[in-house]
C-alpha atoms as a PDB file:
ATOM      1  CA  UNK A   1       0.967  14.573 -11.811  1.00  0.00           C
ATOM      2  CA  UNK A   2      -3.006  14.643 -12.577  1.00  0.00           C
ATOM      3  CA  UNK A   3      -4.106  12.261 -15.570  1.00  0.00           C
ATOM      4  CA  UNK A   4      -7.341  13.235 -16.621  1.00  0.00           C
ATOM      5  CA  UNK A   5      -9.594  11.427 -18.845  1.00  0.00           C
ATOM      6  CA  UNK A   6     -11.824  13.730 -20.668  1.00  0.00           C
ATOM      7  CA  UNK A   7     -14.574  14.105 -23.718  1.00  0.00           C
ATOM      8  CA  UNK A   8     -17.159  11.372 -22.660  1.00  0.00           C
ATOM      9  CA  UNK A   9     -14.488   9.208 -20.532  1.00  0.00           C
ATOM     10  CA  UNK A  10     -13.629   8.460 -17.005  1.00  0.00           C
ATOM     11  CA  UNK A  11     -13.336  11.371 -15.179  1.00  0.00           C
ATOM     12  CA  UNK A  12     -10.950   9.729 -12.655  1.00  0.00           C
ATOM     13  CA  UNK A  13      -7.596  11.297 -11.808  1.00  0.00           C
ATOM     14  CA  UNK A  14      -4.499   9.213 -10.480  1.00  0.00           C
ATOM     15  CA  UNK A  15      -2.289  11.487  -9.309  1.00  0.00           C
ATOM     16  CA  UNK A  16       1.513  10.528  -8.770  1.00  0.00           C
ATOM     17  CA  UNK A  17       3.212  12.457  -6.134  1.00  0.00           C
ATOM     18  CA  UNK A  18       7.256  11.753  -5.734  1.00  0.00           C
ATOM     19  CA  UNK A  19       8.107  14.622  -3.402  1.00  0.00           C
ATOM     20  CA  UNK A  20       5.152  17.057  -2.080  1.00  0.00           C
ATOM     21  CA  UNK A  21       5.939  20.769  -2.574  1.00  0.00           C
ATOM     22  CA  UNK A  22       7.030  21.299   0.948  1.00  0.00           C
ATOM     23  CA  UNK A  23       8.419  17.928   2.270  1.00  0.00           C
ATOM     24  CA  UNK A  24      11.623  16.753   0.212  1.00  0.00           C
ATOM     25  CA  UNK A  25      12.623  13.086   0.554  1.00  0.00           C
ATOM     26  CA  UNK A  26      15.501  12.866   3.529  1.00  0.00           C
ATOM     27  CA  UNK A  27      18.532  11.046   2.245  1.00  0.00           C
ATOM     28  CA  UNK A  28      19.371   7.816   4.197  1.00  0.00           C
ATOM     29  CA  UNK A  29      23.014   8.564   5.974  1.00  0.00           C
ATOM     30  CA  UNK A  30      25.201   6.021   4.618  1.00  0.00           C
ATOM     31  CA  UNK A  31      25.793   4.859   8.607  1.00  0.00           C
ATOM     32  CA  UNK A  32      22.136   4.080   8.633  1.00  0.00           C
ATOM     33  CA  UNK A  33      21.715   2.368   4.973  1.00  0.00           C
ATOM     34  CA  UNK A  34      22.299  -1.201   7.043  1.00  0.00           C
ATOM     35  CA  UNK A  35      19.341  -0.347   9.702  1.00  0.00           C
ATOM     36  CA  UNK A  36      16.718  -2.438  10.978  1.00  0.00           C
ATOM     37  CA  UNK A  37      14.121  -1.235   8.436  1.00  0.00           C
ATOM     38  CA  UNK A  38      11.403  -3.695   7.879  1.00  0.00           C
ATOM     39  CA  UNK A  39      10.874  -4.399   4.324  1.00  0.00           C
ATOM     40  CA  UNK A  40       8.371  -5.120   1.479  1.00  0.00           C
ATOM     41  CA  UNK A  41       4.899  -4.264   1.363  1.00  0.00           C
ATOM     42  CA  UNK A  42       3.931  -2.982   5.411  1.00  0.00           C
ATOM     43  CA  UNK A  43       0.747  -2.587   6.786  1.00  0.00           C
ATOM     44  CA  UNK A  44       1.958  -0.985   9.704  1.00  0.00           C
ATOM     45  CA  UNK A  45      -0.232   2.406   8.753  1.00  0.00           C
ATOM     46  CA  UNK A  46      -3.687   0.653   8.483  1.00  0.00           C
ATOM     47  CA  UNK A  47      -6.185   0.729  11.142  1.00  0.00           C
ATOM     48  CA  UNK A  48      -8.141  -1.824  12.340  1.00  0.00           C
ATOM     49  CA  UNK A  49     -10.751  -1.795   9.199  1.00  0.00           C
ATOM     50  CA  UNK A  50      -8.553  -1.242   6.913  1.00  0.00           C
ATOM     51  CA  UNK A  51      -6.433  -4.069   7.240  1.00  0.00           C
ATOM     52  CA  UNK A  52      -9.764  -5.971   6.670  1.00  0.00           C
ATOM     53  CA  UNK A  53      -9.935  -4.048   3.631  1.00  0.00           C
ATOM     54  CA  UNK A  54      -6.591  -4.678   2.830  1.00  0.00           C
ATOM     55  CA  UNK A  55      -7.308  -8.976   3.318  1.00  0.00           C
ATOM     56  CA  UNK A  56     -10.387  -8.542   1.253  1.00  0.00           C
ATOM     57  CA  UNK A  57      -8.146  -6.736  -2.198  1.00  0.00           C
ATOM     58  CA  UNK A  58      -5.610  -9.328  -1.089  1.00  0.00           C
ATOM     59  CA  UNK A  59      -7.738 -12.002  -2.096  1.00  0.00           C
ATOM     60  CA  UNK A  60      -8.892 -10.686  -5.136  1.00  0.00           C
ATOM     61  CA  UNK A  61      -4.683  -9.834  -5.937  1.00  0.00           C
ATOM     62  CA  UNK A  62      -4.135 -13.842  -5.676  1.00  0.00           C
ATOM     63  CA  UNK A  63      -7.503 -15.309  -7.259  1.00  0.00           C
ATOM     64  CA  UNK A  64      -6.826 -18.663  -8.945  1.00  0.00           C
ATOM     65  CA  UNK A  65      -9.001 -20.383 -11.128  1.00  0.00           C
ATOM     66  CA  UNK A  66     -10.261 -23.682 -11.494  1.00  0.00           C
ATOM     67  CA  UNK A  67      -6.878 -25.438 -12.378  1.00  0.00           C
ATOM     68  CA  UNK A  68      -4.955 -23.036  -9.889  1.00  0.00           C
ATOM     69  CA  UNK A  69      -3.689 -20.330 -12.108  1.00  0.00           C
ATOM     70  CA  UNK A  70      -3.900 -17.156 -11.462  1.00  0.00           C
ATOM     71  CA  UNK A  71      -6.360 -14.608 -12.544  1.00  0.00           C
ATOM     72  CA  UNK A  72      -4.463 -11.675 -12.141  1.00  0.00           C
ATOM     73  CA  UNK A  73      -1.061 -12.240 -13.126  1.00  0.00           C
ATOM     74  CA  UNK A  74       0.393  -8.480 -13.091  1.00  0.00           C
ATOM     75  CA  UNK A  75      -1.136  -7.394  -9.969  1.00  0.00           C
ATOM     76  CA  UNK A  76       0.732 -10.748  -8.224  1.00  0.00           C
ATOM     77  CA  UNK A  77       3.651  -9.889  -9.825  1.00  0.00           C
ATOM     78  CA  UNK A  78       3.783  -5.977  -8.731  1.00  0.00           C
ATOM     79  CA  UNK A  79       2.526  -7.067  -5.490  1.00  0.00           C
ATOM     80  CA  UNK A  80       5.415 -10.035  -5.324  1.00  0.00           C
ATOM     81  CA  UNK A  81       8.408  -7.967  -6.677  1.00  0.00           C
ATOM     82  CA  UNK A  82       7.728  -5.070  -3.920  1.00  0.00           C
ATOM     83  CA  UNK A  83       7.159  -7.600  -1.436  1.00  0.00           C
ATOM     84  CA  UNK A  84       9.800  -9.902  -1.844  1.00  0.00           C
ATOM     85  CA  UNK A  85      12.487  -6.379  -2.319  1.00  0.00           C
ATOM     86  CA  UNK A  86      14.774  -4.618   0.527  1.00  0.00           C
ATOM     87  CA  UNK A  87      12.492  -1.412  -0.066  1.00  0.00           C
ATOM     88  CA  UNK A  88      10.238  -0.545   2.436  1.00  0.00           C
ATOM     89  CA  UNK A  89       6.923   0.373   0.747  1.00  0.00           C
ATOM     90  CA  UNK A  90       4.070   1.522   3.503  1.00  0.00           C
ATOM     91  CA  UNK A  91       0.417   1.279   2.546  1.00  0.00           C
ATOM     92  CA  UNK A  92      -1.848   3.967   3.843  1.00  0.00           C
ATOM     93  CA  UNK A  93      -5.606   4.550   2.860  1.00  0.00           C
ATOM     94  CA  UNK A  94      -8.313   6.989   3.789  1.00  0.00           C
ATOM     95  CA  UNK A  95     -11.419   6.944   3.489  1.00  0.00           C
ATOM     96  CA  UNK A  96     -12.105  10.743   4.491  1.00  0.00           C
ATOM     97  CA  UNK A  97     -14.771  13.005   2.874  1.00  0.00           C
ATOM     98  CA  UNK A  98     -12.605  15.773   2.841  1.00  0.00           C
ATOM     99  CA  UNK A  99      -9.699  16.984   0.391  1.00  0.00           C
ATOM    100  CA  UNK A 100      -9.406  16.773  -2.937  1.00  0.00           C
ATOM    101  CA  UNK A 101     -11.900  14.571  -4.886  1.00  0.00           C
ATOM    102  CA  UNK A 102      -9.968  14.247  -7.508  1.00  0.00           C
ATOM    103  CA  UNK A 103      -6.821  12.514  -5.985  1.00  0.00           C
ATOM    104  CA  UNK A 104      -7.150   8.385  -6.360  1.00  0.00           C
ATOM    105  CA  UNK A 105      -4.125   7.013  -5.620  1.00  0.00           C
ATOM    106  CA  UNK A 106      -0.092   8.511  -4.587  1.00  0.00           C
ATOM    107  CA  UNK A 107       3.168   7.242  -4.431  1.00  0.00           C
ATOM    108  CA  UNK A 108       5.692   8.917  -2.958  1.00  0.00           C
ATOM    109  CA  UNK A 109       9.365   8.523  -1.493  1.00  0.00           C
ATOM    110  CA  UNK A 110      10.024   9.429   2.067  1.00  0.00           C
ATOM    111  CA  UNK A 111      13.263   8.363   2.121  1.00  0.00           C
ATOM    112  CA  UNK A 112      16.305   7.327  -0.742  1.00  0.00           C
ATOM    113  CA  UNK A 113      19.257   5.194  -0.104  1.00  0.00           C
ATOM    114  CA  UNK A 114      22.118   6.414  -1.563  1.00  0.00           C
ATOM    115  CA  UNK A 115      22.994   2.651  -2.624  1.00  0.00           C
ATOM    116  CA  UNK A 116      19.315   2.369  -3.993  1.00  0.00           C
ATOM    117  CA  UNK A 117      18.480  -1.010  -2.308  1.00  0.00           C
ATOM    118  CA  UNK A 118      16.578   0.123   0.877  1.00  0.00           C
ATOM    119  CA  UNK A 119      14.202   3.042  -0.105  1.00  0.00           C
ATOM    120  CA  UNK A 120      11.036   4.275   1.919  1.00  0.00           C
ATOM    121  CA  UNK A 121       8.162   4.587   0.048  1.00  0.00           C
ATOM    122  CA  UNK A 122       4.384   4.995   0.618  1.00  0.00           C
ATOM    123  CA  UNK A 123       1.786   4.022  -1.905  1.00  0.00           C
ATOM    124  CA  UNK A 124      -1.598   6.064  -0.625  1.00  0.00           C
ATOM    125  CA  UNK A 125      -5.359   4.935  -1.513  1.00  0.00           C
ATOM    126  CA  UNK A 126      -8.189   7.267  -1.801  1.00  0.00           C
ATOM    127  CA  UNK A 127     -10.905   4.869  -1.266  1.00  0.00           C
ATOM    128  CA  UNK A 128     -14.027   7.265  -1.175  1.00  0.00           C
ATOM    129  CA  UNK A 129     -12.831   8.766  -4.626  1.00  0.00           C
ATOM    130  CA  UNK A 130     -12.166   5.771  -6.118  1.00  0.00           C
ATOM    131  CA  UNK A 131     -15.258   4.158  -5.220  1.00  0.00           C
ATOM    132  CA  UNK A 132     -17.059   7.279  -6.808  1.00  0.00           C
ATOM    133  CA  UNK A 133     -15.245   8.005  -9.683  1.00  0.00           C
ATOM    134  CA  UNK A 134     -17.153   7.950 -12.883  1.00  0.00           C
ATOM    135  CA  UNK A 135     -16.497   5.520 -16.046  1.00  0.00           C
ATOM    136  CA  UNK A 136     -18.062   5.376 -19.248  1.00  0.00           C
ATOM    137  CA  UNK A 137     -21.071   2.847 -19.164  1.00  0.00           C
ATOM    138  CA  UNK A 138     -20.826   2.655 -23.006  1.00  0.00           C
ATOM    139  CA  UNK A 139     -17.236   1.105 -22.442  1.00  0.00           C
ATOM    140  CA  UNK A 140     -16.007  -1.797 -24.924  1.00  0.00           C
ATOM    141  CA  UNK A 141     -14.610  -4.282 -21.985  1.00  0.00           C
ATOM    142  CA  UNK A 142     -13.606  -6.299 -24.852  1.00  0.00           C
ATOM    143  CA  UNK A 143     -11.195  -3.813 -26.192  1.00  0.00           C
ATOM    144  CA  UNK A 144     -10.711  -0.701 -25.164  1.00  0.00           C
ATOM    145  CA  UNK A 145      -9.035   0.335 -22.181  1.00  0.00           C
ATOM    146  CA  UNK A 146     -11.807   2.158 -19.750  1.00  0.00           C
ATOM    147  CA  UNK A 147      -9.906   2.881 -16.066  1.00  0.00           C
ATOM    148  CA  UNK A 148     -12.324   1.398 -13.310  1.00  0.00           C
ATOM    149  CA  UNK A 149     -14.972   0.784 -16.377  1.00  0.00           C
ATOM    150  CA  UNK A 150     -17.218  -2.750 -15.091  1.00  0.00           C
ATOM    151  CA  UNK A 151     -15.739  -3.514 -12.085  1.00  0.00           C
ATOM    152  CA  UNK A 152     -17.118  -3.355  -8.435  1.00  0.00           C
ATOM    153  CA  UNK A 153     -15.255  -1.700  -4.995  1.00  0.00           C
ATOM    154  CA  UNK A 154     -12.365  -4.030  -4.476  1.00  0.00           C
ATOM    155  CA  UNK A 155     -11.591  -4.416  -8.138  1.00  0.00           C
ATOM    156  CA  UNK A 156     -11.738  -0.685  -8.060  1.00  0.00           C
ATOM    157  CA  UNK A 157      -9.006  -0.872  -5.246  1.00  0.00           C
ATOM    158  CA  UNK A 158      -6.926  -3.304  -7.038  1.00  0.00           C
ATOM    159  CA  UNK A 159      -6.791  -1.200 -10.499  1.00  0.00           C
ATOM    160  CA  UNK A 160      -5.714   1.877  -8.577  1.00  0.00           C
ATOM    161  CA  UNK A 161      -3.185  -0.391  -6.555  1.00  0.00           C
ATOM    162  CA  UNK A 162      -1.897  -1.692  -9.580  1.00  0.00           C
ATOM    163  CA  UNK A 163      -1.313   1.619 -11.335  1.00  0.00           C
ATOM    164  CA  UNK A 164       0.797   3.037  -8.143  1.00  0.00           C
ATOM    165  CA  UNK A 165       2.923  -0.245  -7.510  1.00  0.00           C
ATOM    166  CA  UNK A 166       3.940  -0.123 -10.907  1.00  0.00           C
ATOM    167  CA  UNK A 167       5.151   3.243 -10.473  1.00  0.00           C
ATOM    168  CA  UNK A 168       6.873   1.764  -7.396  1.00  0.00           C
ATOM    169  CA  UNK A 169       8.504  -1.132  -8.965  1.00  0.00           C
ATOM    170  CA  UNK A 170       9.787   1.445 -12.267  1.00  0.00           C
ATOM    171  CA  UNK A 171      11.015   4.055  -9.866  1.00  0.00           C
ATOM    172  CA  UNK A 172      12.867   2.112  -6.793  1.00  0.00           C
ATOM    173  CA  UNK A 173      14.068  -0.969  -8.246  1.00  0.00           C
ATOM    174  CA  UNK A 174      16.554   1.958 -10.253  1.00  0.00           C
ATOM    175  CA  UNK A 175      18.988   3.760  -8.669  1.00  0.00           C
ATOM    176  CA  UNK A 176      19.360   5.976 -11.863  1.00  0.00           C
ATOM    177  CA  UNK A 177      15.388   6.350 -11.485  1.00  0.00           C
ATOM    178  CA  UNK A 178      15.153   6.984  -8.216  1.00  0.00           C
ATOM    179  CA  UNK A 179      17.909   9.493  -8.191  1.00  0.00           C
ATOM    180  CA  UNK A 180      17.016  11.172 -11.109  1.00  0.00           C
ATOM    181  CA  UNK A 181      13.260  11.922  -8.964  1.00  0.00           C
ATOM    182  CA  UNK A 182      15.050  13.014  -6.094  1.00  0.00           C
ATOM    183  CA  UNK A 183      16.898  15.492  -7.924  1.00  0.00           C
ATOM    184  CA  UNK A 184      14.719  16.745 -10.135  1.00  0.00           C
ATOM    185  CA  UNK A 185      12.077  17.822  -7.355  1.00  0.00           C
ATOM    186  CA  UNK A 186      14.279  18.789  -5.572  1.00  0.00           C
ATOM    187  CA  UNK A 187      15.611  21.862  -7.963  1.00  0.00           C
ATOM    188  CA  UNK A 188      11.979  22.311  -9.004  1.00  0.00           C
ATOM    189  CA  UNK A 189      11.038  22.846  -5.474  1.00  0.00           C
ATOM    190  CA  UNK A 190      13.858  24.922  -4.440  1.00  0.00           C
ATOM    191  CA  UNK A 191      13.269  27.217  -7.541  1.00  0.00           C
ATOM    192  CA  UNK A 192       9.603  27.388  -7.053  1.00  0.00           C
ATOM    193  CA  UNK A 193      10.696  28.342  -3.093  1.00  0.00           C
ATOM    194  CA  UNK A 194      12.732  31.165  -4.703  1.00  0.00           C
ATOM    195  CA  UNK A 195      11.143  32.067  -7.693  1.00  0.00           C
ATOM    196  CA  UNK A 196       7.821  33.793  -6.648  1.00  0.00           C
ATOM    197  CA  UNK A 197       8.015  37.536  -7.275  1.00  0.00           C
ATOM    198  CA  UNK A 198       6.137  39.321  -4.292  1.00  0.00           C
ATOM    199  CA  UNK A 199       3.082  39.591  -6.978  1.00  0.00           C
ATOM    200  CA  UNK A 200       3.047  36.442  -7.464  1.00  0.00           C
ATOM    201  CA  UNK A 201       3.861  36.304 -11.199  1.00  0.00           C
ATOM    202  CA  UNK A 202       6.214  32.978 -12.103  1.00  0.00           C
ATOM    203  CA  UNK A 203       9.812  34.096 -13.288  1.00  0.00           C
ATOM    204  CA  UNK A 204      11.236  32.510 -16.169  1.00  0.00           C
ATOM    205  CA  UNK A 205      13.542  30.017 -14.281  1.00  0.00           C
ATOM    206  CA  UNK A 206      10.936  28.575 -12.351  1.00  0.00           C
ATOM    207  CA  UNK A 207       8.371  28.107 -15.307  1.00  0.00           C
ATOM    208  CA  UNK A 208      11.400  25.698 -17.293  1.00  0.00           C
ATOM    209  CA  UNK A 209      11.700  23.854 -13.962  1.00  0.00           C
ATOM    210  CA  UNK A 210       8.005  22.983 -13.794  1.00  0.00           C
ATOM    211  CA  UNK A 211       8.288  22.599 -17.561  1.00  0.00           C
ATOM    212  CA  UNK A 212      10.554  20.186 -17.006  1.00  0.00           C
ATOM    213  CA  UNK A 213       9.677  18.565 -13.865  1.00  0.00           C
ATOM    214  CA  UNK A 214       5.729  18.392 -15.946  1.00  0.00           C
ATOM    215  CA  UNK A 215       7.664  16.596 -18.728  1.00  0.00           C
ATOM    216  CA  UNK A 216       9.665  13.899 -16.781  1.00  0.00           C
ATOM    217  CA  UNK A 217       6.273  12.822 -14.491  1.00  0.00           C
ATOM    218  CA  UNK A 218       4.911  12.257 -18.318  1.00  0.00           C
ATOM    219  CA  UNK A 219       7.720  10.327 -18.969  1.00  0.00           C
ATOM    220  CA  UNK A 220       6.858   8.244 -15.556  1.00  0.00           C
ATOM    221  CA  UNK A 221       3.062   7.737 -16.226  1.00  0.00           C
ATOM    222  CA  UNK A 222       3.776   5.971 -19.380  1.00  0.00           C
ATOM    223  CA  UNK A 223       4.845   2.303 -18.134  1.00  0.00           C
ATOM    224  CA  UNK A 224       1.966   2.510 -14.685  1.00  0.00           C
ATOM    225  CA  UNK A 225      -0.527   3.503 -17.949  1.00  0.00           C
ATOM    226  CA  UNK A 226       0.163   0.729 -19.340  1.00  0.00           C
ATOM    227  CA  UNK A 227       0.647  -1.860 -16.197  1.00  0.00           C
ATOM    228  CA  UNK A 228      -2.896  -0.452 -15.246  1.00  0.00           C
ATOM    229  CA  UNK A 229      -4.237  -1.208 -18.858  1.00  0.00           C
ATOM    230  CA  UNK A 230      -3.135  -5.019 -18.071  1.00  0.00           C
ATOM    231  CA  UNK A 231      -4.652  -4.828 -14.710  1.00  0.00           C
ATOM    232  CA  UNK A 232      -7.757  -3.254 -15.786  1.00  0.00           C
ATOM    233  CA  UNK A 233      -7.912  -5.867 -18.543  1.00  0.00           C
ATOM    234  CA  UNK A 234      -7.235  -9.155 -15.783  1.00  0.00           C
ATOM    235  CA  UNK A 235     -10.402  -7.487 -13.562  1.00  0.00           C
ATOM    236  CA  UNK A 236     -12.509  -7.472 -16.260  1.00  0.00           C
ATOM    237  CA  UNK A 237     -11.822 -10.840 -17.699  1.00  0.00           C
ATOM    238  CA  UNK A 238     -11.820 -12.576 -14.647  1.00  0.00           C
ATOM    239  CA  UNK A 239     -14.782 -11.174 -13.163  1.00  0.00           C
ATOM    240  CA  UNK A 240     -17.498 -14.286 -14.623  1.00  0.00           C
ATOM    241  CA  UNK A 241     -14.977 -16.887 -13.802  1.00  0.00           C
ATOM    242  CA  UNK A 242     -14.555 -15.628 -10.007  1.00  0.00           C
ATOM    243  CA  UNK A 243     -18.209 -15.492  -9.571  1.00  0.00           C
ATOM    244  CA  UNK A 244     -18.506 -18.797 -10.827  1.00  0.00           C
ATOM    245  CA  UNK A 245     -15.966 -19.880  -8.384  1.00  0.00           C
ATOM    246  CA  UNK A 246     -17.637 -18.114  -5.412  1.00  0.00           C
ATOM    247  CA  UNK A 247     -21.428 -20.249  -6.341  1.00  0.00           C
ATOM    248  CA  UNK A 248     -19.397 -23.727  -6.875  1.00  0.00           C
ATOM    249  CA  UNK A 249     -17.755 -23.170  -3.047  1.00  0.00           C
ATOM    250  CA  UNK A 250     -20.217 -22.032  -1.661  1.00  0.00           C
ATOM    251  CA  UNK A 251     -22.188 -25.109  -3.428  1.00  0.00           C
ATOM    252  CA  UNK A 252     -19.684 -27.199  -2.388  1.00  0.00           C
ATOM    253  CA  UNK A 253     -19.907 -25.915   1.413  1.00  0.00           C
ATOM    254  CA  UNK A 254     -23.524 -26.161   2.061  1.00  0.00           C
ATOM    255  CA  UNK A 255     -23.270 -29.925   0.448  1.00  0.00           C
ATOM    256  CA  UNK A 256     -20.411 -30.573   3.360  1.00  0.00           C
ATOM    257  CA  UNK A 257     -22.021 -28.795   5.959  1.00  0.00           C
ATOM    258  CA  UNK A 258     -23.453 -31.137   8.481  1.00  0.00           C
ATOM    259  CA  UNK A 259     -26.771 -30.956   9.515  1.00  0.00           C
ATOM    260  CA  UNK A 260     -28.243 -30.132  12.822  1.00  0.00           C
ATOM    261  CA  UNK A 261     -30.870 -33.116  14.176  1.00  0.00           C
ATOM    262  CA  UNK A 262     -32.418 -31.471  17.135  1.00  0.00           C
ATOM    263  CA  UNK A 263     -34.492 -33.934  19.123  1.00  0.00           C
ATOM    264  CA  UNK A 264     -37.175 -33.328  21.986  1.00  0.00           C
ATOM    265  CA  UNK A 265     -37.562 -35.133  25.022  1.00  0.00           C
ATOM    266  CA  UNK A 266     -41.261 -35.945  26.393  1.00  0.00           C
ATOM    267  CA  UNK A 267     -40.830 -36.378  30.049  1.00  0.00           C
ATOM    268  CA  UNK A 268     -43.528 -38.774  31.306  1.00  0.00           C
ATOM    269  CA  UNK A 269     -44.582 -38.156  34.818  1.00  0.00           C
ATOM    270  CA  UNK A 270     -43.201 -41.549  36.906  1.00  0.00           C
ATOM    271  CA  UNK A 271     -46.132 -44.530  37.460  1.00  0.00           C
ATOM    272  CA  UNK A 272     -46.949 -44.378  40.688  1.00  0.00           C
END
């Protein structure tokens, strides 16, 4: 589903993607529910530089403050609860010019256990879009909610993050949920396979089934809106405090650093 923010605000689009039109989620066979399947959050998918990018919106995930409390409360706690599970959630990103510009961030099942406790699923970042995206400039930090509105790259990467993990901890850690995805895109898929008149024009049964399947991803934006709006919130409150942390280390570092003493030798030719 495509959430656009229009009339004077962010232009940015998260889309949520369960099941793409053409590949339905396979169901685990009950003889391979109890497989090796590594689980929690994998970085299996990321290259080389992005598994530094990865480290680098890791750190900003787990940023304390001066007495050691977090900064970002919701985004450990997404992070934690999908980390800590049975599911196996893959993270890809791409950083590719081409597509579309409007897609910042999917989720999507590969695979659903019938007892619900070992699901594949793949939360996808769209780094190039999300690093361009628009937001207001006019934007009350202090109270309204403005998607990617004052922050930098990473903090950019970590809102986005945020918005799809919630969608993965609301979906997977339900088997009711996670079912009731499976299913529906599944008979919206096979009616929209069907459905298509050779002209193209929609028939009636396949209109109610995107009706429908349009309704229930509204239903599933509403708790990752509002996760997001607590993430978005954490990013911008924190940001004065972290740089402030960054100057005191860094204070801190030069003051312990040692200091080189380089001396020079005069060699004196030998009295005769």
């Amino acid at each position: 589903m495509f959430r656009f923010r229009q009339a004077g605000e962010v232009a940015l689009v998260l889309l949520v993607t369960f099941i793409a039109s053409n590949v339905q989620a396979q169901t685990i066979k009950r003889d391979d529910a109890g497989s090796d399947l590594a689980s929690g959050v994998l970085l299996d998918r990321l290259s080389t530089k992005h598994y530094k990018t990865w480290h680098a919106i890791r750190k900003v995930i787990y940023a304390e403050d001066a007495d050691g409390k977090p900064l970002h409360p919701m985004l450990k706690a997404l992070l934690e609860q999908l980390q800590t599970s049975d599911h196996s959630v893959y993270l890809e990103f791409d950083d590719s010019r081409a597509g579309c510009r409007c897609v910042a961030g999917k989720f999507s099942i590969e695979r659903v256990d019938p007892e619900g406790s070992r699901n594949v699923a793949v939360i996808k970042l769209y780094l190039r879009v999300i690093e361009q995206a628009p937001a207001p400039v006019r934007a009350n930090l202090k109270h309204d909610f403005a998607p990617l509105a004052g922050l930098n790259k990473l903090d950019r990467y970590a809102e986005v993050l945020g918005h799809e993990m919630a969608h993965a901890v609301d979906i997977l850690f339900s088997l009711e949920r996670t079912k009731r995805v499976d299913e529906m895109f599944r008979k919206s898929d096979q009616v929209i396979q069907q459905g298509l008149r050779p002209k193209g024009s929609i028939e009636p049964e396949m209109e109610r089934a995107l009706q429908e399947r349009d309704a229930f991803l509204e239903e599933l934006e509403k708790p990752a809106g509002i996760a997001e709006a607590v993430v978005w919130r954490e990013l911008v409150k924190s940001r004065r405090k972290r740089k402030g942390l960054t100057k005191k280390k860094d204070a801190e570092q030069a003051i312990q650093r040692p200091s080189l003493v380089l001396a020079s030798a005069t060699i004196m030719p030998a009295a005769n």
